[in-house]
Protein backbone atom coordinates (compact mmCIF):
# COMPACT_ATOMS: atom_id res chain seq x y z
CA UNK A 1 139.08 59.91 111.99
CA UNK A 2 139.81 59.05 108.45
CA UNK A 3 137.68 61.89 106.71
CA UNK A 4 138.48 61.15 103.76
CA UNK A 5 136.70 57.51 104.22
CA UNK A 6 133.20 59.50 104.23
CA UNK A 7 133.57 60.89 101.08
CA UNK A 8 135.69 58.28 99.32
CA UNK A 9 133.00 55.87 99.99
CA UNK A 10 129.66 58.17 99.50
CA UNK A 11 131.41 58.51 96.08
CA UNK A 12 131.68 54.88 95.28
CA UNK A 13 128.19 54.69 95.38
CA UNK A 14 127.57 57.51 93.35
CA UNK A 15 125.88 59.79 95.39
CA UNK A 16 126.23 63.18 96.08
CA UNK A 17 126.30 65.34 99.82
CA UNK A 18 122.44 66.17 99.83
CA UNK A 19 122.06 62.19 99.29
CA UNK A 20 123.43 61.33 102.30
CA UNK A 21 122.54 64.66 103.85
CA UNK A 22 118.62 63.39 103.07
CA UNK A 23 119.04 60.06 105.00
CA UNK A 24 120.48 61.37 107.85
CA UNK A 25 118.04 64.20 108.00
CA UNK A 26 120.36 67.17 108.23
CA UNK A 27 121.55 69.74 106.01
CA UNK A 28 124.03 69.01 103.33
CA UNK A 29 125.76 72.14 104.44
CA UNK A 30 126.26 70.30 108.24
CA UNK A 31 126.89 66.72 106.47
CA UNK A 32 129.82 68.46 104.47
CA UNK A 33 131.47 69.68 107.54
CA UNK A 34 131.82 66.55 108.30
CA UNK A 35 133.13 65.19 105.28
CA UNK A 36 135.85 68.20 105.61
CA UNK A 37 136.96 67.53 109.31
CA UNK A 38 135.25 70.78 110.48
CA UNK A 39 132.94 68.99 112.48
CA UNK A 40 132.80 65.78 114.30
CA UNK A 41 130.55 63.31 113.04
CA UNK A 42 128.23 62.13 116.34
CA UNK A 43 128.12 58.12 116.73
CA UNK A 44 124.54 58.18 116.05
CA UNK A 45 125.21 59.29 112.37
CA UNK A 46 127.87 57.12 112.31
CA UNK A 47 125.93 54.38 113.03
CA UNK A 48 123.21 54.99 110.46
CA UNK A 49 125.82 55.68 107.73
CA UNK A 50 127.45 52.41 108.78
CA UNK A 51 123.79 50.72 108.05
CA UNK A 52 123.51 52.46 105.46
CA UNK A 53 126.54 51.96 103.39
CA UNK A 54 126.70 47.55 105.15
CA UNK A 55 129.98 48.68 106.64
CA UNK A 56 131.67 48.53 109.77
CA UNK A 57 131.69 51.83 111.78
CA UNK A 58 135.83 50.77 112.26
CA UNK A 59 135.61 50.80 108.98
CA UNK A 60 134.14 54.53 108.52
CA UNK A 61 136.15 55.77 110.34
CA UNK A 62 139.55 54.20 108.84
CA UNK A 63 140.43 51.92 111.50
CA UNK A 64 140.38 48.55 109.27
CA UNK A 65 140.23 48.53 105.47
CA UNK A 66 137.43 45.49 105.89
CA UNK A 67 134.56 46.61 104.60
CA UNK A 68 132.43 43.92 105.98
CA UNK A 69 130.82 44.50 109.14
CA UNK A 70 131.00 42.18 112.17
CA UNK A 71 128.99 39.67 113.37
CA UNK A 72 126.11 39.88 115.72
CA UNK A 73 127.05 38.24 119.32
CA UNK A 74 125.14 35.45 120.21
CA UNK A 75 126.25 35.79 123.88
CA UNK A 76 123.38 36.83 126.09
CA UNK A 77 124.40 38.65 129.32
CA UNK A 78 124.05 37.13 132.68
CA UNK A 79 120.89 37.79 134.44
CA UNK A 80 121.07 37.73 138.33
């Protein structure tokens, strides 16, 4: 994971740990362990902070430099 994505982009905004820290309802001191690499983010945060920022998850984590997120699929699955 691309750490440095998480704070690089909590930055842009202008916004400090305990910001972020408030909207995903944990500590700051947990939220900067993440932002170090001394803890793993779980998906579920990821997810939020991929809401919350209007940004891919791929792109949280450094995968694509797209900020954009994707498209919803329209494709329904197959019920039997």
């Amino acid at each position: 994971m691309n750490i440095n994505r998480l704070k690089e982009i909590r930055e842009d905004k202008d916004l400090l740990q305990k910001d972020i820290a408030k909207v995903l309802n944990i500590k700051q001191q947990q939220y900067s362990e993440y932002e170090i690499g001394k803890r793993l983010i779980p998906i579920n945060y990821l997810s939020d902070l991929a809401d919350y920022y209007n940004v891919s998850i791929d792109y949280l984590l450094g995968k694509t430099d797209v900020r954009k997120i994707y498209p919803r699929s329209n494709i329904t699955p197959n019920k039997k």
